[in-house]
C-alpha atoms as a PDB file:
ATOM      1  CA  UNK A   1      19.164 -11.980   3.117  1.00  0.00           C
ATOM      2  CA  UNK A   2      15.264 -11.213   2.336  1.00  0.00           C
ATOM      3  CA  UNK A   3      13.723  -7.759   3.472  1.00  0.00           C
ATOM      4  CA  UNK A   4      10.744  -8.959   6.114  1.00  0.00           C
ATOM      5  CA  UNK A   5       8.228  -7.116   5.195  1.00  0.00           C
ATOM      6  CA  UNK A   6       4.243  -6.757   6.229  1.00  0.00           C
ATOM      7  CA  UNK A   7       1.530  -5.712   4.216  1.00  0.00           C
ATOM      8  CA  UNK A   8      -1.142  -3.072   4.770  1.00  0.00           C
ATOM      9  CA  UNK A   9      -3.399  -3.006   2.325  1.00  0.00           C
ATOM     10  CA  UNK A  10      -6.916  -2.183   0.768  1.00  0.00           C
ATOM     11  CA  UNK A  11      -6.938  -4.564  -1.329  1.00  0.00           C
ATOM     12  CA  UNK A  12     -10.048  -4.801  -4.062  1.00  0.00           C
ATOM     13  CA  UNK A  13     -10.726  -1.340  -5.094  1.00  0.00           C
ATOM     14  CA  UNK A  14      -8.034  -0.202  -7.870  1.00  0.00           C
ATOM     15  CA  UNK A  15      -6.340  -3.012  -9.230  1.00  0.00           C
ATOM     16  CA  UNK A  16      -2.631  -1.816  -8.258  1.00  0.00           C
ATOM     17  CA  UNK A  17      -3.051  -3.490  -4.401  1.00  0.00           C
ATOM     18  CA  UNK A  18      -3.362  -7.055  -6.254  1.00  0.00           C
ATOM     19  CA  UNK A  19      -0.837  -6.222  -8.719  1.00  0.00           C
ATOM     20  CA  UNK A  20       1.957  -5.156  -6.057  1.00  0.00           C
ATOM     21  CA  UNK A  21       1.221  -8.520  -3.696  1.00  0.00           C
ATOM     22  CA  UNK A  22       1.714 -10.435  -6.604  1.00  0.00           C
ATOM     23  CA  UNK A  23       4.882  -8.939  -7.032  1.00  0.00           C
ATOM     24  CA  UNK A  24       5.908  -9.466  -3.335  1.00  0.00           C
ATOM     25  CA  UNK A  25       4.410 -12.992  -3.350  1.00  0.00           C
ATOM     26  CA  UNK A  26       6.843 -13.760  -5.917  1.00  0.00           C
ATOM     27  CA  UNK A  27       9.735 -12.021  -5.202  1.00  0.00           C
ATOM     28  CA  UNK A  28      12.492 -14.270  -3.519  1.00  0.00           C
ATOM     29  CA  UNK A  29      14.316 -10.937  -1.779  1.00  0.00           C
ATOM     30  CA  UNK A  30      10.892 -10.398   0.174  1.00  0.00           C
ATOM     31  CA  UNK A  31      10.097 -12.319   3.321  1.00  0.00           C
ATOM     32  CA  UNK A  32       6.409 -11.711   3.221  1.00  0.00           C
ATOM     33  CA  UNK A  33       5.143 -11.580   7.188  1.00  0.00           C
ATOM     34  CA  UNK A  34       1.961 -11.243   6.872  1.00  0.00           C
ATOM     35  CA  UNK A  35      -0.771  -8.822   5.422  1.00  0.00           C
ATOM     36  CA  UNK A  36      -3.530  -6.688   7.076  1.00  0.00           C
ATOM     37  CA  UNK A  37      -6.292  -5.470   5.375  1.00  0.00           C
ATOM     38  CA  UNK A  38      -8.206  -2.071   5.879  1.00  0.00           C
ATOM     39  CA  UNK A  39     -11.325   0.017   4.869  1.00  0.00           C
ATOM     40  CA  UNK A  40     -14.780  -0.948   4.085  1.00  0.00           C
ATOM     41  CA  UNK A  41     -15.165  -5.190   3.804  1.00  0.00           C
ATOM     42  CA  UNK A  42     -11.922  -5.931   5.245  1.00  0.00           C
ATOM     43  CA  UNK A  43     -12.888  -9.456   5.284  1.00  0.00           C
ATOM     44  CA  UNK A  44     -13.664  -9.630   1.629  1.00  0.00           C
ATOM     45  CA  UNK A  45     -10.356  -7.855   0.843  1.00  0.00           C
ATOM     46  CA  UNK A  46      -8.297 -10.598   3.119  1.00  0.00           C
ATOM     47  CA  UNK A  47     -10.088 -12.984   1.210  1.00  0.00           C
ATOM     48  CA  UNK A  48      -9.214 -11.727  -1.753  1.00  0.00           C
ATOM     49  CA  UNK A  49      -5.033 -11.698  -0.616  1.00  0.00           C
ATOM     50  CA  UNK A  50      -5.321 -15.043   0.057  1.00  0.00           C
ATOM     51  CA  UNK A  51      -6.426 -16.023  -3.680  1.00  0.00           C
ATOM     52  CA  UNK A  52      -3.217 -14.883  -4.161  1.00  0.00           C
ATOM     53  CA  UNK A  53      -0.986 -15.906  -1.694  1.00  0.00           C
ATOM     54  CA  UNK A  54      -2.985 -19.729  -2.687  1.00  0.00           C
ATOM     55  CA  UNK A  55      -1.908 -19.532  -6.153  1.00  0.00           C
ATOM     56  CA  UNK A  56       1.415 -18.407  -5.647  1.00  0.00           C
ATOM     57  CA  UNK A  57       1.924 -21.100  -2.999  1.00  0.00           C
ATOM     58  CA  UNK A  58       2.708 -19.303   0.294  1.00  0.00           C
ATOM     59  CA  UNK A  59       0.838 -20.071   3.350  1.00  0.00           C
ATOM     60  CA  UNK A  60       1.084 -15.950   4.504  1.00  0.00           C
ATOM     61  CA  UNK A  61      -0.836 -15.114   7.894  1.00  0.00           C
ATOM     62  CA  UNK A  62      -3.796 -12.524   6.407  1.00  0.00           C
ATOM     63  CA  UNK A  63      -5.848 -10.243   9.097  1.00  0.00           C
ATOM     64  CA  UNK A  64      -8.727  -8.187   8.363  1.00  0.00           C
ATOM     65  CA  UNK A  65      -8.219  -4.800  10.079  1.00  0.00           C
ATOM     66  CA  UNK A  66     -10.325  -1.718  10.686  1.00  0.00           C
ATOM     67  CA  UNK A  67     -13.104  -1.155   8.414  1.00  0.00           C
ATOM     68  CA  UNK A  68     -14.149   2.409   9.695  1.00  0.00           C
ATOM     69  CA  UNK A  69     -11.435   5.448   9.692  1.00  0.00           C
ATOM     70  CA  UNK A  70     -11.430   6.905  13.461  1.00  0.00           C
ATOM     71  CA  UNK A  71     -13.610   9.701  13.278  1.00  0.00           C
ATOM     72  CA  UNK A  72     -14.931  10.464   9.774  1.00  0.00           C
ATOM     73  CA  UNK A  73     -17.022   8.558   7.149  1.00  0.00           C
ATOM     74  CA  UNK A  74     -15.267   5.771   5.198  1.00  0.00           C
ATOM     75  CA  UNK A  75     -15.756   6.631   1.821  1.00  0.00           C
ATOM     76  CA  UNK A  76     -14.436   3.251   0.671  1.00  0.00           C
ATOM     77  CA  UNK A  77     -17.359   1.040   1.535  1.00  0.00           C
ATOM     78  CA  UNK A  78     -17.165  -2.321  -0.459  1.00  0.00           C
ATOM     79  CA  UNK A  79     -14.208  -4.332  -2.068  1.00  0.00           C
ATOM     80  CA  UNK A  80     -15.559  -4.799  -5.709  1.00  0.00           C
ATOM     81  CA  UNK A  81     -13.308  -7.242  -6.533  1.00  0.00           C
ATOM     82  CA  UNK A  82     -14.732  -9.378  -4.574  1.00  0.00           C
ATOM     83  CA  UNK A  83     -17.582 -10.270  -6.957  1.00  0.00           C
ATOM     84  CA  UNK A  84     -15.102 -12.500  -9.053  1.00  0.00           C
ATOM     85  CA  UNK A  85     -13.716 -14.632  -5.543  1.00  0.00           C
ATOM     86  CA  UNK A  86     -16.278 -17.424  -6.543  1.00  0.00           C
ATOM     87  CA  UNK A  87     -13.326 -18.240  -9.559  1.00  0.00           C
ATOM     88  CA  UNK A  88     -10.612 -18.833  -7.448  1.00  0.00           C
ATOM     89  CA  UNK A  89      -9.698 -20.632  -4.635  1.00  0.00           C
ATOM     90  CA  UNK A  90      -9.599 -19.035  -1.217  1.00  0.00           C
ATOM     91  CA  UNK A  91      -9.885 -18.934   2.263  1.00  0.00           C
ATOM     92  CA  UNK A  92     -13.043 -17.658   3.530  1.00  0.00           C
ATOM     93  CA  UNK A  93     -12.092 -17.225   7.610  1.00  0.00           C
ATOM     94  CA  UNK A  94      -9.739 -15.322   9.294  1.00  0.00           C
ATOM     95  CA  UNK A  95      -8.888 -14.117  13.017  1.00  0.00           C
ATOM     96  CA  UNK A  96     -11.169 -11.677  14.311  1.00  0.00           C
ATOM     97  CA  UNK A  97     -10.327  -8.062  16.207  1.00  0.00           C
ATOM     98  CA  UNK A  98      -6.289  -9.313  15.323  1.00  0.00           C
ATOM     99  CA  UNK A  99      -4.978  -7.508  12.863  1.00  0.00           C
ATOM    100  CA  UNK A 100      -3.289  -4.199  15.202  1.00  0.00           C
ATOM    101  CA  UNK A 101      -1.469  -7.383  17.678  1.00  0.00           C
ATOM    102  CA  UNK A 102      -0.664  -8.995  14.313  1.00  0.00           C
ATOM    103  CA  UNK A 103       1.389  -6.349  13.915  1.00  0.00           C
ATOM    104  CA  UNK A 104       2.793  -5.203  16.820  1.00  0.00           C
ATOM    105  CA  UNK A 105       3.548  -8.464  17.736  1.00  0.00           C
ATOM    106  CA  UNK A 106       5.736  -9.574  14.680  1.00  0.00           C
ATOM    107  CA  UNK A 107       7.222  -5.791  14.671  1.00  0.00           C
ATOM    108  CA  UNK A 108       8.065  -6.712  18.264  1.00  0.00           C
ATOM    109  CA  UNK A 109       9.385 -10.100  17.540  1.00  0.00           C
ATOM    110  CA  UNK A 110      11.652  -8.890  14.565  1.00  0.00           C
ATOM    111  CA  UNK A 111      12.877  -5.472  16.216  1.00  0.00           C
ATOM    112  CA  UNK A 112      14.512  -3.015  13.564  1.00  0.00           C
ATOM    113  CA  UNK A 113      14.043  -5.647  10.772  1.00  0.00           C
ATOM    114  CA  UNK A 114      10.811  -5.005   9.325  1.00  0.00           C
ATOM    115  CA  UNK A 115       9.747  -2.639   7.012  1.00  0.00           C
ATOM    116  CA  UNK A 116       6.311  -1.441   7.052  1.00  0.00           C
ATOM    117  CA  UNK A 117       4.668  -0.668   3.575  1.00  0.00           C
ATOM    118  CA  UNK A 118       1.237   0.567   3.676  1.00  0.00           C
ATOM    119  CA  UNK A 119      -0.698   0.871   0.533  1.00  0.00           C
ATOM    120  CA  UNK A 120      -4.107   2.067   1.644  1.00  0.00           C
ATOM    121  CA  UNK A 121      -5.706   4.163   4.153  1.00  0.00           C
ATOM    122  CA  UNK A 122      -3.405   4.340   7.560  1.00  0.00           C
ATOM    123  CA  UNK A 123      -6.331   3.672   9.892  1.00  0.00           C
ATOM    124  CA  UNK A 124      -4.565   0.098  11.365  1.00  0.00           C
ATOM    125  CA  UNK A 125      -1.611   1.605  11.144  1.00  0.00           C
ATOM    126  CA  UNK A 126      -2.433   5.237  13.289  1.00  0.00           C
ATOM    127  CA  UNK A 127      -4.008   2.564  16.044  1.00  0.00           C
ATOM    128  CA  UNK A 128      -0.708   0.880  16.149  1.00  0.00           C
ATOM    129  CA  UNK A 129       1.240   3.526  16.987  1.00  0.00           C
ATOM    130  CA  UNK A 130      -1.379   4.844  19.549  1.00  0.00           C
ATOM    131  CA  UNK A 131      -1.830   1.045  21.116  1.00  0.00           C
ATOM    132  CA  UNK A 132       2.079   0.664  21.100  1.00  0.00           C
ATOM    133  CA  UNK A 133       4.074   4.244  20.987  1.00  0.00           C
ATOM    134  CA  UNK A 134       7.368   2.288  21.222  1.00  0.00           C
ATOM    135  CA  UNK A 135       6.668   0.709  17.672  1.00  0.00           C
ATOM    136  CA  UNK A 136       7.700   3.454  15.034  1.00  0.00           C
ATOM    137  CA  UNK A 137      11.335   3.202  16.823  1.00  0.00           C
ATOM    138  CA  UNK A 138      11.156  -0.990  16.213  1.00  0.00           C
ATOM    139  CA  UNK A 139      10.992  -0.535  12.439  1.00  0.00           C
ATOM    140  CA  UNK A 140      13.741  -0.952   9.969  1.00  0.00           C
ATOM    141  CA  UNK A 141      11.564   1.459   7.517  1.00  0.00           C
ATOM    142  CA  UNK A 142       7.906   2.562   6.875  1.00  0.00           C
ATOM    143  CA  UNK A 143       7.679   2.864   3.188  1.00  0.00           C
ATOM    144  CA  UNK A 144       3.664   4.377   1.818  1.00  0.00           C
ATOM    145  CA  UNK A 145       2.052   4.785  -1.475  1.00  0.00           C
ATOM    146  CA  UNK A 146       0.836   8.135  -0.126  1.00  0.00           C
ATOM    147  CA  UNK A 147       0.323  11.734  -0.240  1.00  0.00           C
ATOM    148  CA  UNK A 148       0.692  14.703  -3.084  1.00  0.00           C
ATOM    149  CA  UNK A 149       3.709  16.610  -3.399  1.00  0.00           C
ATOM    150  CA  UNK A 150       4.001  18.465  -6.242  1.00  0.00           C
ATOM    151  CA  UNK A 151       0.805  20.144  -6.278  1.00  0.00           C
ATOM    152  CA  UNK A 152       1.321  21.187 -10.333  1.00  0.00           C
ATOM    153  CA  UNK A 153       0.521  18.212 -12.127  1.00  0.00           C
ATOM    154  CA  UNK A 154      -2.953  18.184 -13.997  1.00  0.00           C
ATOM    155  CA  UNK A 155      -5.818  15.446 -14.122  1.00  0.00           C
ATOM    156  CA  UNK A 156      -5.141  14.685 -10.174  1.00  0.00           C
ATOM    157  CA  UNK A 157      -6.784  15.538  -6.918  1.00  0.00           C
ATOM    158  CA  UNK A 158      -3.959  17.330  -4.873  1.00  0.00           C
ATOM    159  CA  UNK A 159      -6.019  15.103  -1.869  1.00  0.00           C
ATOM    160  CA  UNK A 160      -4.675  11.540  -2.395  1.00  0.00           C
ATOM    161  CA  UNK A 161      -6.549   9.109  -0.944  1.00  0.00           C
ATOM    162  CA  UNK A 162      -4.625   6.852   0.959  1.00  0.00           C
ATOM    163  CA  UNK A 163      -3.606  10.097   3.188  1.00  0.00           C
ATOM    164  CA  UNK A 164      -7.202  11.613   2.605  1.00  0.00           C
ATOM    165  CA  UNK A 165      -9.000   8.432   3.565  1.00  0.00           C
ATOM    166  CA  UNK A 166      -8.312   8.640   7.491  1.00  0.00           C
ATOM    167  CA  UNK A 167      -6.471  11.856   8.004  1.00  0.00           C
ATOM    168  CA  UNK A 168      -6.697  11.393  11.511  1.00  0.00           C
ATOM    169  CA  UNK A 169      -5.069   8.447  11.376  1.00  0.00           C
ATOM    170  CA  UNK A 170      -2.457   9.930   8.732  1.00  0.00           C
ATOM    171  CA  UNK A 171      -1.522  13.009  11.227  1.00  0.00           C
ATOM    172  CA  UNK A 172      -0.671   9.956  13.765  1.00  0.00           C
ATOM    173  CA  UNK A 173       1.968   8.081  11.405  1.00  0.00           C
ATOM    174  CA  UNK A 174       3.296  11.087   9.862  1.00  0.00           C
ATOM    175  CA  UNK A 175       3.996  12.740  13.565  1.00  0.00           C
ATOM    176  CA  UNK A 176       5.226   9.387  14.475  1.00  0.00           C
ATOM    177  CA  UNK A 177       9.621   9.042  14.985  1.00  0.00           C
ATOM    178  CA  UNK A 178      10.544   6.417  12.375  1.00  0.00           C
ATOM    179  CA  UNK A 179      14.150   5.711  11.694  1.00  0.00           C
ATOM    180  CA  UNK A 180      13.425   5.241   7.768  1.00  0.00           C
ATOM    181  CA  UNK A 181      10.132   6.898   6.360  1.00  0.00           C
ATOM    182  CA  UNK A 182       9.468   7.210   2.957  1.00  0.00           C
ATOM    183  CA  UNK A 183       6.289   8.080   0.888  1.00  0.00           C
ATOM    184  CA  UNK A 184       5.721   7.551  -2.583  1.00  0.00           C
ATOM    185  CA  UNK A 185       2.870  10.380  -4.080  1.00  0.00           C
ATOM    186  CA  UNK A 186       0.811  10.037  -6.218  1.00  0.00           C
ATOM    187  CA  UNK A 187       2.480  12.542  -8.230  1.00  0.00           C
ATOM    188  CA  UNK A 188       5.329   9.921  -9.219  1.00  0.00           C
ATOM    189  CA  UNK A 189       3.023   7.176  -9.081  1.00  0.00           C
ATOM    190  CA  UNK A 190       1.119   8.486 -12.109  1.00  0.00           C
ATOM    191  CA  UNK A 191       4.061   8.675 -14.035  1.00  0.00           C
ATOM    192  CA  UNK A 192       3.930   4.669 -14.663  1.00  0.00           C
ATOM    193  CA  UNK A 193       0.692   3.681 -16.382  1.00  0.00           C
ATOM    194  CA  UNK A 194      -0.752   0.765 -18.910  1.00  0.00           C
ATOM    195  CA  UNK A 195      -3.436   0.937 -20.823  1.00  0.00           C
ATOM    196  CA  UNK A 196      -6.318  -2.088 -20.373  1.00  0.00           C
ATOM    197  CA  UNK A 197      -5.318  -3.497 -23.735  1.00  0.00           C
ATOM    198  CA  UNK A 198      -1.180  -3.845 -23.395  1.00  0.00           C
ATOM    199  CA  UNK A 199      -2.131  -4.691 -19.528  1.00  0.00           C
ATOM    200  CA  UNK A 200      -4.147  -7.792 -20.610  1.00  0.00           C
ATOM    201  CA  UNK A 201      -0.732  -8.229 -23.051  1.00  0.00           C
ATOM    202  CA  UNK A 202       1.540  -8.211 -19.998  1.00  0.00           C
ATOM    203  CA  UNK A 203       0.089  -9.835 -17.482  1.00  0.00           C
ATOM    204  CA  UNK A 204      -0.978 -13.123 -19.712  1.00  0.00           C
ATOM    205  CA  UNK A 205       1.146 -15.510 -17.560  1.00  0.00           C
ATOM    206  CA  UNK A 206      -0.778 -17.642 -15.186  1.00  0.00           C
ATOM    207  CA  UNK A 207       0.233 -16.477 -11.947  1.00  0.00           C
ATOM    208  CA  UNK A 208      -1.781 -13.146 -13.294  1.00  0.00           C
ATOM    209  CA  UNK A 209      -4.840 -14.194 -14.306  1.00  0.00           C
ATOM    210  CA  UNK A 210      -6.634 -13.295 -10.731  1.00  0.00           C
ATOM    211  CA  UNK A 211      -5.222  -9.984 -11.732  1.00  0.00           C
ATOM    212  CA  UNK A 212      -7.129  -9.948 -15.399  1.00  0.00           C
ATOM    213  CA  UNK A 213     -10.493 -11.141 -13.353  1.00  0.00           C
ATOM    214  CA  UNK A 214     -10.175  -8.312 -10.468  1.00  0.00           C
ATOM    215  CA  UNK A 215      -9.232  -5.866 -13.379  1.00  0.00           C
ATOM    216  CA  UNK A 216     -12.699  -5.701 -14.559  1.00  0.00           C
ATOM    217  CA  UNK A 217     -14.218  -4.516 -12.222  1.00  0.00           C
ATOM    218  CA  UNK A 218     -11.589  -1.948 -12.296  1.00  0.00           C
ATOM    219  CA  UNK A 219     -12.193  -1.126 -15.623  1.00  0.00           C
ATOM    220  CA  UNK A 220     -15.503   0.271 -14.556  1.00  0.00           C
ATOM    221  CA  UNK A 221     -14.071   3.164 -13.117  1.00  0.00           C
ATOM    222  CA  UNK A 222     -10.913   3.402 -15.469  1.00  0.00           C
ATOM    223  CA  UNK A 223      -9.216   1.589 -18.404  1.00  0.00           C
ATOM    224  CA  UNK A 224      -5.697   3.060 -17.195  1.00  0.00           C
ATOM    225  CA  UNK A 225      -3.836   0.696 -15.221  1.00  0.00           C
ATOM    226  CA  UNK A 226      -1.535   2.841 -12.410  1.00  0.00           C
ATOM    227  CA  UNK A 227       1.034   1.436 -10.708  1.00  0.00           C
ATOM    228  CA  UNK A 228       0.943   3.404  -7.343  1.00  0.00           C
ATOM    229  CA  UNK A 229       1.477   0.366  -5.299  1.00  0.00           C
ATOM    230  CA  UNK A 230       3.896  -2.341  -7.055  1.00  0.00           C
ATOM    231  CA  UNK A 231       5.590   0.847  -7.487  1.00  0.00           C
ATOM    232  CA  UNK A 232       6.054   1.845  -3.559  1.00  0.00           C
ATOM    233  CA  UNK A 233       6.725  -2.131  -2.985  1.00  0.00           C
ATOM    234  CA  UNK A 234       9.542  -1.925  -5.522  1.00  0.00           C
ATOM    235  CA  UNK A 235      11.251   0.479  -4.190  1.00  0.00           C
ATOM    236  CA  UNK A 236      12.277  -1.613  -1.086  1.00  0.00           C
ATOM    237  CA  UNK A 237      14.293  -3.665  -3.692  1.00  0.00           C
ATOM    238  CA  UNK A 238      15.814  -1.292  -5.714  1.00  0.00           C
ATOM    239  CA  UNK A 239      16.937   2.096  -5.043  1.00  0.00           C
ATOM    240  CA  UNK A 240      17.744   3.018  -8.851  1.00  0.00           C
ATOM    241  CA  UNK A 241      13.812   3.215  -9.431  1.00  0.00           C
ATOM    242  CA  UNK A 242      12.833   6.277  -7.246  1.00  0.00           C
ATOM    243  CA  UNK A 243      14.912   9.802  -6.897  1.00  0.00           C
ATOM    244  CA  UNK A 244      14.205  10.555  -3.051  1.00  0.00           C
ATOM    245  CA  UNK A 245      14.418  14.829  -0.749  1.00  0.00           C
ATOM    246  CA  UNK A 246      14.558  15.112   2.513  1.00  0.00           C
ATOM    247  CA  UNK A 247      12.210  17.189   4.459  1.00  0.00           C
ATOM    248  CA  UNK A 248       8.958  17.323   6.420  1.00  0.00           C
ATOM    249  CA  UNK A 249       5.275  16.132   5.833  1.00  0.00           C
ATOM    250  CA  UNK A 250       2.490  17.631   7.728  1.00  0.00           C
ATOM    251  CA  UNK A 251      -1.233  16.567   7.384  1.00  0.00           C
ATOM    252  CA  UNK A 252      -4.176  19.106   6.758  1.00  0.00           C
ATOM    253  CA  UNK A 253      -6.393  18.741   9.610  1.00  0.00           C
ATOM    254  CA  UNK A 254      -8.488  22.289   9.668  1.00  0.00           C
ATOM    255  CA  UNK A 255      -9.882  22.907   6.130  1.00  0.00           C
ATOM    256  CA  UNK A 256     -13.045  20.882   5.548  1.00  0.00           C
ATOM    257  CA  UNK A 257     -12.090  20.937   1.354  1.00  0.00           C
ATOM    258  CA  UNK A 258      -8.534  20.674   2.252  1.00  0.00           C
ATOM    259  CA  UNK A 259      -8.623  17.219   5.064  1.00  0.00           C
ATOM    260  CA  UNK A 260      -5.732  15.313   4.355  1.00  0.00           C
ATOM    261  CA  UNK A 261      -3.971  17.102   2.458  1.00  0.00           C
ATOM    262  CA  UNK A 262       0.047  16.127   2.570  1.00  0.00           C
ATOM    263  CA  UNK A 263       2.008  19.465   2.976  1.00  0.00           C
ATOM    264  CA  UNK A 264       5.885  19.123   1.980  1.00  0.00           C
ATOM    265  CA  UNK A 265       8.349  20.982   3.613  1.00  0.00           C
ATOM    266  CA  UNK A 266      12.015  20.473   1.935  1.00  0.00           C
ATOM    267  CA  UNK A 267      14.937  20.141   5.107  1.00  0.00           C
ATOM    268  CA  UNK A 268      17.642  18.526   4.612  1.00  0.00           C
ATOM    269  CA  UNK A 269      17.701  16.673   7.938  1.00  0.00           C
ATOM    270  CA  UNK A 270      13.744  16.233   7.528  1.00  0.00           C
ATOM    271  CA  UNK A 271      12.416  13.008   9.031  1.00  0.00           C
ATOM    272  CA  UNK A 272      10.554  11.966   5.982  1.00  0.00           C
ATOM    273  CA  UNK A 273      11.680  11.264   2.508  1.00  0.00           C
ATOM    274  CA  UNK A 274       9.292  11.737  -0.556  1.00  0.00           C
ATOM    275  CA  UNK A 275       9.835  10.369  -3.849  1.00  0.00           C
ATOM    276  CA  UNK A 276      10.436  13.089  -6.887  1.00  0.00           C
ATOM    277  CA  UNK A 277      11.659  11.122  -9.810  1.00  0.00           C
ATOM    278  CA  UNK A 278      10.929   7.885 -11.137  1.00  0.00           C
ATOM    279  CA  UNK A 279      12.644   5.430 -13.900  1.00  0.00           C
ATOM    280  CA  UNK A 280       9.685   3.989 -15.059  1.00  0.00           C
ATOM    281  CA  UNK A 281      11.830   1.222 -17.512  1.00  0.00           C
ATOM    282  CA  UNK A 282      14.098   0.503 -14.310  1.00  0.00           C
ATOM    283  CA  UNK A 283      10.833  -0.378 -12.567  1.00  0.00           C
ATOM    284  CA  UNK A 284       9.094  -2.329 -15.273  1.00  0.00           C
ATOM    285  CA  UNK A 285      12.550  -4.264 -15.565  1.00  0.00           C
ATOM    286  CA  UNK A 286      12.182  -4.934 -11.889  1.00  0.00           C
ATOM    287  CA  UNK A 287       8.500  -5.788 -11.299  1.00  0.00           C
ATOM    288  CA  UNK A 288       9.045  -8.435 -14.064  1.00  0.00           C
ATOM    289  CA  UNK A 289      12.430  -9.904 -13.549  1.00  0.00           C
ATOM    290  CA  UNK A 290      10.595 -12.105 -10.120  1.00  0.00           C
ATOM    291  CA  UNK A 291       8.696 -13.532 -12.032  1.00  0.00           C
END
């Protein structure tokens, strides 16, 4: 039987968001629920899902979410991507003020069958737990590209930003009781890269071009494809991709350079899990074998 999942996502900033829903889109093992977008120009991100849920032929219910973390400055204004939506078809209007019912309505609807996965900021998903404090115990998992762990690894910020972005709103889903919680650093996520050149090699098929028109705008930042997020996804589907500890995340909440930052605590009976290894041909092998 397919995993239900939903999507959280921010969705037209680093390439990786498009390249994971593509995976899911495809993937027969994944009943899609819906997706919810976050940070700066939510609608432009949902509108940028929906190129892809068009082209891969699924009519999947998309709601823009919360644009602004809950207290701080969003540092993640526009959805870039979004200059290269005029190539592909999409839908252009989507419910308004929706997205945190979306959610706890299907959650509700579905109880203990749903996993979670959240591959952006956590700002719709702290307000869901606050607007419904019965939903982290509903959930079959909550699976998040998110968070630093091994704080030894050079050429990264220890403050990831999916749990840096709103780290109010990260404190709130890390604090929150969930039967399966799992986060997926960017310390393993880095692991699995791509250069621009054997990416555009890749990805040729037609289901990816969106991907290779998104990209560029990408590439103005970085010609290193990462796969933080198809990487979180894929772990859902196969548990011989990601090495996983027990233990306990807290959030940095009191150090103005340190806001967000995603202390680990290894317990055995912890209440989170944190990836520490990854088999980066096991995933490749899986991302592609959907499609």
């Amino acid at each position: 039987m397919a995993i239900k999942v939903l999507l959280d996502t921010d969705i037209g900033t680093d390439i990786d968001d498009a390249i994971c829903l593509t995976y899911l889109l495809a993937n027969p093992n994944c009943d899609l629920l819906g997706i919810t977008t976050v940070t700066g120009e939510p609608d432009k991100r949902a509108m940028l899902a929906s190129s892809l849920c068009i082209l891969a032929g699924k009519d999947i219910p998309i709601y823009p979410g919360t644009a602004e973390p809950l207290f701080i400055e969003q540092q993640q204004k526009i959805a870039q991507q979004a200059k290269s939506l005029e190539k592909w078809k999409h839908k252009k209007d989507f419910p308004k003020g929706q997205a945190i019912e979306f959610m706890r309505r299907t959650i509700r609807e579905n109880p203990n069958q749903v996993v979670l996965l959240t591959i952006g900021p956590l700002t719709n998903v702290g307000l869901l737990f606050k607007v419904d404090e019965e939903i982290p115990s509903l959930l079959k998992g909550l699976v998040m590209m998110c968070g630093y762990f091994e704080h030894k690894i050079e050429g990264w910020n220890k403050l990831e930003w999916n749990a840096k972005g709103d780290f109010h709103s990260s404190n709130i889903v890390y604090y929150a009781n969930v039967k399966m919680h799992r986060s997926i650093g960017i310390d393993v996520t880095s692991q699995v890269t791509m250069d621009s050149k054997k990416f555009k090699e890749k990805f040729s098929a037609e289901i990816f071009k969106p991907l290779q028109d998104y990209a560029q705008h990408w590439y103005d930042y970085s010609h290193t494809v990462t796969f933080h997020d198809p990487l979180a996804a894929a772990t859902i589907f196969n548990d011989k991709i990601c090495g996983f500890e027990s233990g306990n995340v807290s959030i940095e909440l009191n150090d103005s350079e340190n806001n967000g930052l995603t202390k680990w605590e290894k317990k055995q009976n912890g209440k989170h899990k944190i990836a520490t290894t990854v088999n980066k041909e096991e995933f490749c092998n899986e991302y592609f074998s959907v499609f």
